[in-house]
PDB file of N, CA and C in Angstrom:
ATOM      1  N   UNK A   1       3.199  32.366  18.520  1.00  0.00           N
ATOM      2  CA  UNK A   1       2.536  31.968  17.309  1.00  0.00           C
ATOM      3  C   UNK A   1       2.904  32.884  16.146  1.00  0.00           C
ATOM      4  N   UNK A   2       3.586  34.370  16.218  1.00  0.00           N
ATOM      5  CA  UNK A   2       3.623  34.946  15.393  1.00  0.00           C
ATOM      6  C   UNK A   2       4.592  35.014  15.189  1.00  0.00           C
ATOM      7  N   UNK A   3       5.425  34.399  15.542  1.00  0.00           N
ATOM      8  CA  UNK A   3       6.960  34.013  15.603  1.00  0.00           C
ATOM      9  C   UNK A   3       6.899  33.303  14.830  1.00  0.00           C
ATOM     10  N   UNK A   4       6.113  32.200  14.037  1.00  0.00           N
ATOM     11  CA  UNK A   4       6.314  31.661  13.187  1.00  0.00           C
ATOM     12  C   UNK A   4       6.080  31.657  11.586  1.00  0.00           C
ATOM     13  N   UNK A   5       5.296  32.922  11.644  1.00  0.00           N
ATOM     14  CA  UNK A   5       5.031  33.821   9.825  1.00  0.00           C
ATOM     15  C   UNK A   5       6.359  33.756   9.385  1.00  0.00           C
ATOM     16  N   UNK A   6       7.364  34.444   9.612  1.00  0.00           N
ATOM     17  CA  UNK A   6       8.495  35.123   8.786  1.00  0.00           C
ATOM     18  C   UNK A   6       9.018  33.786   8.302  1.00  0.00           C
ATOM     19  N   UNK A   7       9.382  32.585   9.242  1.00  0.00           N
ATOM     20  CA  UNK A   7      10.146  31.260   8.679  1.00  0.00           C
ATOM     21  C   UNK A   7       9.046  30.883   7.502  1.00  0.00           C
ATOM     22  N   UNK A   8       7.962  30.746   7.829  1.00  0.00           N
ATOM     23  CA  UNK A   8       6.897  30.111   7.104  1.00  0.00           C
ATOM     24  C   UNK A   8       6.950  30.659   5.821  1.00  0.00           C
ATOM     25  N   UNK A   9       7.255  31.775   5.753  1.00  0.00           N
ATOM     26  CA  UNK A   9       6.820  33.083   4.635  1.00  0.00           C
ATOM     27  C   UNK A   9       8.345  32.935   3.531  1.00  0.00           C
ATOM     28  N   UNK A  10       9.510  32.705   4.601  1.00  0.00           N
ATOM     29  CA  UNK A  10      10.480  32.003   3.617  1.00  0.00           C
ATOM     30  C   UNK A  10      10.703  30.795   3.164  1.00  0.00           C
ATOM     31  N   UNK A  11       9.918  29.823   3.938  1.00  0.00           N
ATOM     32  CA  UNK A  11      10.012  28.842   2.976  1.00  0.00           C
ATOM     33  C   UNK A  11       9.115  28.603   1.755  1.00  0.00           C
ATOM     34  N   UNK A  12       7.977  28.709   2.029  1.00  0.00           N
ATOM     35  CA  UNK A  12       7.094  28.850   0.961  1.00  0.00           C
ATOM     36  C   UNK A  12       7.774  30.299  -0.839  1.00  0.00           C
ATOM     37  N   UNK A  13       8.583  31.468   0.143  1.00  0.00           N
ATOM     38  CA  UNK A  13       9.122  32.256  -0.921  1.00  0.00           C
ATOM     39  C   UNK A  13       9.875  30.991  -1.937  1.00  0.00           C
ATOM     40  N   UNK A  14      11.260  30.267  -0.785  1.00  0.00           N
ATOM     41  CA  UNK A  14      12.076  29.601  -1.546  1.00  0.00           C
ATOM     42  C   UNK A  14      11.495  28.681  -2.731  1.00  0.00           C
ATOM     43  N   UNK A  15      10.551  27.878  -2.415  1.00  0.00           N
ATOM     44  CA  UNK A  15       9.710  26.622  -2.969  1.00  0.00           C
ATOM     45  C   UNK A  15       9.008  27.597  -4.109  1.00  0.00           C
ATOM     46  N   UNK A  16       8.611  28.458  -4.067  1.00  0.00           N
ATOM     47  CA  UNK A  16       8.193  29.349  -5.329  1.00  0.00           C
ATOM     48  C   UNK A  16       8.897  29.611  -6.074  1.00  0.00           C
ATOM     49  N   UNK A  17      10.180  30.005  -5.614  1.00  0.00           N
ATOM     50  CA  UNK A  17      11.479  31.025  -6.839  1.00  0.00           C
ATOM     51  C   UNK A  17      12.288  29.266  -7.515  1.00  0.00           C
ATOM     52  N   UNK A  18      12.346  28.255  -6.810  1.00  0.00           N
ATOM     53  CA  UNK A  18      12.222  26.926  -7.262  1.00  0.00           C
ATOM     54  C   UNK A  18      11.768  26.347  -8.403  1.00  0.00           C
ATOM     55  N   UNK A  19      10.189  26.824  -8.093  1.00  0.00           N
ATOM     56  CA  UNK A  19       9.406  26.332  -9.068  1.00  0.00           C
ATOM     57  C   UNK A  19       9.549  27.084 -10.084  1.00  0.00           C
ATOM     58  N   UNK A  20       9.696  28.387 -10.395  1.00  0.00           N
ATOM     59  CA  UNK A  20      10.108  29.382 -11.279  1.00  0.00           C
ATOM     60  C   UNK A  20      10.722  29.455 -11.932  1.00  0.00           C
ATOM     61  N   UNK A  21      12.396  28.775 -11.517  1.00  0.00           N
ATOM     62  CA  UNK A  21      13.277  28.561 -11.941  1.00  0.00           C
ATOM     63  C   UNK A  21      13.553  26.912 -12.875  1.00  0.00           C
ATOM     64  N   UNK A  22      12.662  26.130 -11.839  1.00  0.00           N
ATOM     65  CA  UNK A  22      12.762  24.768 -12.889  1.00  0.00           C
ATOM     66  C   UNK A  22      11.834  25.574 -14.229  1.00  0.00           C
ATOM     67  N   UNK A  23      10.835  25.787 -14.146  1.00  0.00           N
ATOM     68  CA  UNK A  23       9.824  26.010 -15.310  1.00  0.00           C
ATOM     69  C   UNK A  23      10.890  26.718 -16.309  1.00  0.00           C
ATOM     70  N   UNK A  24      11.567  27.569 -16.172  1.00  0.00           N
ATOM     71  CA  UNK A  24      12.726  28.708 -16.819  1.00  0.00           C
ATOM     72  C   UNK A  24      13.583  27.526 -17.589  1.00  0.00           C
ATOM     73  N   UNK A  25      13.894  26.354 -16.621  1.00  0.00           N
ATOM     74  CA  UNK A  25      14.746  26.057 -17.752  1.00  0.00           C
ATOM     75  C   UNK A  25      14.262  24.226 -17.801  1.00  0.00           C
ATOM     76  N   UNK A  26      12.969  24.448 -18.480  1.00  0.00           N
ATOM     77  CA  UNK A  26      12.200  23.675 -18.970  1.00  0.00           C
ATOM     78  C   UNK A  26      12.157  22.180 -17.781  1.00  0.00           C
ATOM     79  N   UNK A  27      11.625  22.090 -17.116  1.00  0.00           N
ATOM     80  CA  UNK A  27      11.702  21.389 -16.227  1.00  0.00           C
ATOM     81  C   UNK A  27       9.865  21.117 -16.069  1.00  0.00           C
ATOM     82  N   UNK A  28       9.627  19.832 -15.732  1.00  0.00           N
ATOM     83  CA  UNK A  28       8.409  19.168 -15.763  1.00  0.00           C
ATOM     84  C   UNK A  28       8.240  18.907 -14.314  1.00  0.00           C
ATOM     85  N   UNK A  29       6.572  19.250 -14.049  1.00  0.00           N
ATOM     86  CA  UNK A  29       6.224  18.715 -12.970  1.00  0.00           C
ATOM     87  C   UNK A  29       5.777  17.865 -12.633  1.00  0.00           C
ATOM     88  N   UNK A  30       5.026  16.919 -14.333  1.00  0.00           N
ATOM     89  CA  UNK A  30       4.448  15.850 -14.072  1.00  0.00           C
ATOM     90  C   UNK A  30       5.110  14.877 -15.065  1.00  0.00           C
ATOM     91  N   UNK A  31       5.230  13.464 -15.021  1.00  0.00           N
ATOM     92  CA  UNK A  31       5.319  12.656 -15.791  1.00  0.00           C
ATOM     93  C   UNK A  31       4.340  12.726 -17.123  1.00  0.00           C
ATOM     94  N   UNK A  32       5.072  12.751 -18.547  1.00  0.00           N
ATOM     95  CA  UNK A  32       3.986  12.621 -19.689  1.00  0.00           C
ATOM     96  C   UNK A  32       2.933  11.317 -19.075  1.00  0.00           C
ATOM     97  N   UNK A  33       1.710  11.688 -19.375  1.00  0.00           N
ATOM     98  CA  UNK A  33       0.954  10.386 -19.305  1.00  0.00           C
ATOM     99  C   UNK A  33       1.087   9.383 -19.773  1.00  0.00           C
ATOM    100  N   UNK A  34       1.229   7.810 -19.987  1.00  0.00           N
ATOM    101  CA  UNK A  34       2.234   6.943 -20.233  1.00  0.00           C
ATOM    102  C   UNK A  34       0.415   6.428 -20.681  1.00  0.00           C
ATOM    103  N   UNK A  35      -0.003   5.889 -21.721  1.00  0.00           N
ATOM    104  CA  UNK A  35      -0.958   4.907 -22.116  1.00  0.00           C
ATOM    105  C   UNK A  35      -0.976   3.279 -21.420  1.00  0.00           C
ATOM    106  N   UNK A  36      -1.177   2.825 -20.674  1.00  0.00           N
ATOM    107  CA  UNK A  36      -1.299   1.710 -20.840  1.00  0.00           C
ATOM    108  C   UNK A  36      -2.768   1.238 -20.082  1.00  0.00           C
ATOM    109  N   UNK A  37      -3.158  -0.280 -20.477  1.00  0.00           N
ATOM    110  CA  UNK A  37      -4.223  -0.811 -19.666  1.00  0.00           C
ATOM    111  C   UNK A  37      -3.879  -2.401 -19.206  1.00  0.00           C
ATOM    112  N   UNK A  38      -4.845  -2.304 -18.417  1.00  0.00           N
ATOM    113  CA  UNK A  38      -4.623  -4.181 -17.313  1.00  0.00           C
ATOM    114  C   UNK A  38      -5.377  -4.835 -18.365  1.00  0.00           C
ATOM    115  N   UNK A  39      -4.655  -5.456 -18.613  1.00  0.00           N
ATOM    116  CA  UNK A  39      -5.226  -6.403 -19.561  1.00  0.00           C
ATOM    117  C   UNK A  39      -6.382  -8.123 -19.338  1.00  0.00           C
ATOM    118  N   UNK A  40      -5.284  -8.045 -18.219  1.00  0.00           N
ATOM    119  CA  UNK A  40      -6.095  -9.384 -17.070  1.00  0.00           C
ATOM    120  C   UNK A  40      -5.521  -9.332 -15.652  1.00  0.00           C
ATOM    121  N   UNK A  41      -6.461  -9.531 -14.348  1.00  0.00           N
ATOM    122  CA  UNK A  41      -5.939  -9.680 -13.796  1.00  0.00           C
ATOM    123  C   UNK A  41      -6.163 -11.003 -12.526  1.00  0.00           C
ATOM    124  N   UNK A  42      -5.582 -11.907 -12.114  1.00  0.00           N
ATOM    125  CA  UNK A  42      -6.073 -13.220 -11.231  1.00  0.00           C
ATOM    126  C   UNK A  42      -5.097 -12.956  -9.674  1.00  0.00           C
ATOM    127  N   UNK A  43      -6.153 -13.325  -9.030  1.00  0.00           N
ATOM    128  CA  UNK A  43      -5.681 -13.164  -7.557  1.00  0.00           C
ATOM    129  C   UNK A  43      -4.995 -14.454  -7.693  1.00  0.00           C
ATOM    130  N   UNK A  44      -4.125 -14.776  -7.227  1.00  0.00           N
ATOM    131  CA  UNK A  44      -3.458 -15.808  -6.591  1.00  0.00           C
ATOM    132  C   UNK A  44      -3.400 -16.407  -5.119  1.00  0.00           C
ATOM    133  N   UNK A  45      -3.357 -15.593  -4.212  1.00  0.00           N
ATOM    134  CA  UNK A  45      -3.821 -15.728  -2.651  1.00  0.00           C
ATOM    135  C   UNK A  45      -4.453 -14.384  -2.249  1.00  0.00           C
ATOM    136  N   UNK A  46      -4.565 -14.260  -1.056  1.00  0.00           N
ATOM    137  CA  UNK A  46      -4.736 -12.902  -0.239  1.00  0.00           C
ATOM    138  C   UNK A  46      -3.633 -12.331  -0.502  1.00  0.00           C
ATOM    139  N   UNK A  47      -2.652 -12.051   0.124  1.00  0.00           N
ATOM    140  CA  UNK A  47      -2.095 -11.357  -0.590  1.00  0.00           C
ATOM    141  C   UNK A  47      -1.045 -10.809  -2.169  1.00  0.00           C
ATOM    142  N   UNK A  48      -1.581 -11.708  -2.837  1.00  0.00           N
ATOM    143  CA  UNK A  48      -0.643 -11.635  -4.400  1.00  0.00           C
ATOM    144  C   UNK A  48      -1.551 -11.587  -5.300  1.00  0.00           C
ATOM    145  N   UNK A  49      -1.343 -10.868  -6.059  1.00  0.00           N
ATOM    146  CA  UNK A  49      -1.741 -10.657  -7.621  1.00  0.00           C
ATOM    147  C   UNK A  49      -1.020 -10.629  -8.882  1.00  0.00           C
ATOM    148  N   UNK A  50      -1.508 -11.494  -9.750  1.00  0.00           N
ATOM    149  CA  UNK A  50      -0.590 -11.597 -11.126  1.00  0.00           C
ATOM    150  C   UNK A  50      -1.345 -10.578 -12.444  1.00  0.00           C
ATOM    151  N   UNK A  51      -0.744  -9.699 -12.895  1.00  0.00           N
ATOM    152  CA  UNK A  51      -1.298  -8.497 -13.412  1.00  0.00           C
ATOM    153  C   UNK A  51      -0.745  -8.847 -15.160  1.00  0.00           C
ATOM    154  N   UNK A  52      -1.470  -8.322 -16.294  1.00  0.00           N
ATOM    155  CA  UNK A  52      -1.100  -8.733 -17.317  1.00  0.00           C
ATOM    156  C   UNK A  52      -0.947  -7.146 -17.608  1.00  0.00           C
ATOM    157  N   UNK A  53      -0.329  -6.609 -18.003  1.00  0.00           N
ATOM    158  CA  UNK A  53      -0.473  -4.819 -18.242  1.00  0.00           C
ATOM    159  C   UNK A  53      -0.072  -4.912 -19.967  1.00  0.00           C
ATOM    160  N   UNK A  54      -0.740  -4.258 -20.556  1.00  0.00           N
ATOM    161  CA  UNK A  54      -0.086  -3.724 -21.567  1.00  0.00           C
ATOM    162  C   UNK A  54       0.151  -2.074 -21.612  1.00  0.00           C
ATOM    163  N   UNK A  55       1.656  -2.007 -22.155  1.00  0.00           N
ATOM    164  CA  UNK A  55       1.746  -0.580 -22.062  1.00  0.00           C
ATOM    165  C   UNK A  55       2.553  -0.199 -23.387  1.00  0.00           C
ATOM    166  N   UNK A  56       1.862   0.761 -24.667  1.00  0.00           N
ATOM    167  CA  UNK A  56       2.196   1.044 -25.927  1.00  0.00           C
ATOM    168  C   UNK A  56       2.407  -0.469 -26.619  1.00  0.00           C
ATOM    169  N   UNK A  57       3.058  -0.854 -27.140  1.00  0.00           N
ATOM    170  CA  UNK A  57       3.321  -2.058 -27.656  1.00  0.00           C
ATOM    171  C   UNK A  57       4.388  -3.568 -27.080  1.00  0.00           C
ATOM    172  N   UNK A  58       4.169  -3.042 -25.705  1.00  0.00           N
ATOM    173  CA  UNK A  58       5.138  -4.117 -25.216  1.00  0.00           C
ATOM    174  C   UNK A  58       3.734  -4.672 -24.061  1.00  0.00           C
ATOM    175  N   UNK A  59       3.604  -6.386 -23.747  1.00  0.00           N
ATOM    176  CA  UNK A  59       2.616  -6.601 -22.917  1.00  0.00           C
ATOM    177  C   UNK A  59       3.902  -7.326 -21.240  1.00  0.00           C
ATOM    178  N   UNK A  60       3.761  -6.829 -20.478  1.00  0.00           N
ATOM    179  CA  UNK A  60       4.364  -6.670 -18.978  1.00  0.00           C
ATOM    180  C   UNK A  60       2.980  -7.919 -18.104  1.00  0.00           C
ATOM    181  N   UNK A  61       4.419  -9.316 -17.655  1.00  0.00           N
ATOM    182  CA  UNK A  61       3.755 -10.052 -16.385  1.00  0.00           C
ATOM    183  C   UNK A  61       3.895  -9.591 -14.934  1.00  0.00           C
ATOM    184  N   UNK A  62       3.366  -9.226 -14.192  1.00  0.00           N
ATOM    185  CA  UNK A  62       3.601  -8.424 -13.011  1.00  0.00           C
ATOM    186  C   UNK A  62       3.018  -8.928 -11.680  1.00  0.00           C
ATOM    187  N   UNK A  63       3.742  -9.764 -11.079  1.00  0.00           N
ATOM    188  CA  UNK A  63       3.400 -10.321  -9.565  1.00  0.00           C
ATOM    189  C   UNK A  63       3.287  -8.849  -8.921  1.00  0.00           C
ATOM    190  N   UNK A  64       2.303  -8.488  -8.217  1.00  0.00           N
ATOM    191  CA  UNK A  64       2.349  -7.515  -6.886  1.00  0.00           C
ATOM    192  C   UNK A  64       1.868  -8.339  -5.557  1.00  0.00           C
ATOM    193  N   UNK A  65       2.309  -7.852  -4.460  1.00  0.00           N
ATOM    194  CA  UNK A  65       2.093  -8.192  -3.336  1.00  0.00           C
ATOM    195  C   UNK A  65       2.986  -8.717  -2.561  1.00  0.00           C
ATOM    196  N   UNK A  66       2.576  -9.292  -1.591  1.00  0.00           N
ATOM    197  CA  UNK A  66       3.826 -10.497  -0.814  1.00  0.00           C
ATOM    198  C   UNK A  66       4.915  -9.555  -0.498  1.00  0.00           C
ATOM    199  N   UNK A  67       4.921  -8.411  -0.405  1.00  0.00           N
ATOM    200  CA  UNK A  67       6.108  -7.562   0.507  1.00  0.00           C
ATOM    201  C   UNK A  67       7.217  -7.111  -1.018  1.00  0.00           C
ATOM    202  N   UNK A  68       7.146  -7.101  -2.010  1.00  0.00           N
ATOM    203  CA  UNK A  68       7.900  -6.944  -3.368  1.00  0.00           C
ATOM    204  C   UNK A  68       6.837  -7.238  -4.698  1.00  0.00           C
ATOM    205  N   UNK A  69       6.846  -6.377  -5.581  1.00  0.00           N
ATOM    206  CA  UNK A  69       6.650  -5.880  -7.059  1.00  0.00           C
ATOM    207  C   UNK A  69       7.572  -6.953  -7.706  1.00  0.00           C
ATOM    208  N   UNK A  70       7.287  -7.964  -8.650  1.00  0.00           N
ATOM    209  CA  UNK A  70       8.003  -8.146  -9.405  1.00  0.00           C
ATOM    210  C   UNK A  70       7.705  -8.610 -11.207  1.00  0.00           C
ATOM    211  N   UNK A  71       8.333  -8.206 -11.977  1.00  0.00           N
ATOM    212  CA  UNK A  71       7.912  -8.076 -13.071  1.00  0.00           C
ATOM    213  C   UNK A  71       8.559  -9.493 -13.888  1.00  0.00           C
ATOM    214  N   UNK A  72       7.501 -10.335 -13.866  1.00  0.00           N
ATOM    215  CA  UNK A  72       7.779 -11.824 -14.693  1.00  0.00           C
ATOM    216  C   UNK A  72       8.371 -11.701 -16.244  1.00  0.00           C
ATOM    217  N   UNK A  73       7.913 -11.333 -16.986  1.00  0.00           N
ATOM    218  CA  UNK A  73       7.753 -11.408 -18.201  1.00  0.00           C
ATOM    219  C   UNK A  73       8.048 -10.077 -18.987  1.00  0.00           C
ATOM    220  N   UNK A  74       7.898  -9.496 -19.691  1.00  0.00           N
ATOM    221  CA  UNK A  74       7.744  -9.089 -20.908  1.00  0.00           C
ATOM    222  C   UNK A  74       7.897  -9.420 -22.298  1.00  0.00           C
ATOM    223  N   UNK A  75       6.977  -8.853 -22.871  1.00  0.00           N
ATOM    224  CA  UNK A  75       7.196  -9.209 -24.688  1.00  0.00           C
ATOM    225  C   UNK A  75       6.355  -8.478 -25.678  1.00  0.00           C
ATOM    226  N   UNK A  76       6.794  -8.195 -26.634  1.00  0.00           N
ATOM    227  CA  UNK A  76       5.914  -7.376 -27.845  1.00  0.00           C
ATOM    228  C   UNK A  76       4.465  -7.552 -28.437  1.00  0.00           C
ATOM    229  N   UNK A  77       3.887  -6.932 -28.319  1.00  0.00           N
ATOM    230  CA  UNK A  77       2.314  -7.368 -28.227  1.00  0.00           C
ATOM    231  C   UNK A  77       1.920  -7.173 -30.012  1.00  0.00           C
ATOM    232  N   UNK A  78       1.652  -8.513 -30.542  1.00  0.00           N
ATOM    233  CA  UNK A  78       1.385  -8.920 -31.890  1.00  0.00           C
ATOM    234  C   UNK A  78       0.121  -8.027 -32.019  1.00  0.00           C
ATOM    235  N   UNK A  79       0.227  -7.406 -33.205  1.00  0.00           N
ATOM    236  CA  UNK A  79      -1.274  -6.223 -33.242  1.00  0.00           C
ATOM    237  C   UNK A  79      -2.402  -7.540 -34.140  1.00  0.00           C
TER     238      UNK A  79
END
């Protein structure tokens, strides 16, 4: 069992001097937060859903379910 500190102790070192190094040369850990909201959403069966999303000024048709994501539509959302 104590055979296994020193590996442990270097990987966790590596994954640190990593993170150190992305931050150094400006490197992100998270995605900017992206605004958007569901605008409507209607089940279609058990498993499918047709999603209306708006996100900043473009409004997104979005089948989910059924084993594939797929994105119907898009278009510019009239203010």
């Amino acid at each position: 069992m104590l055979a296994a500190i020193p590996p442990l102790a270097l990987v966790l070192g590596l994954a640190a001097l990593a993170a150190r190094l992305l931050r150094g040369f400006g490197g992100r850990f998270s995605a900017p937060a992206a605004e958007f909201a569901i605008v409507a959403r209607t089940r279609l069966d058990g498993r499918r859903t047709l999603y209306q999303i708006r996100r900043g000024g473009r409004n997104i048709l979005l089948l989910a379910g059924g084993g594939a994501d797929l994105v119907l539509d898009q278009w510019e959302h009239a203010p």
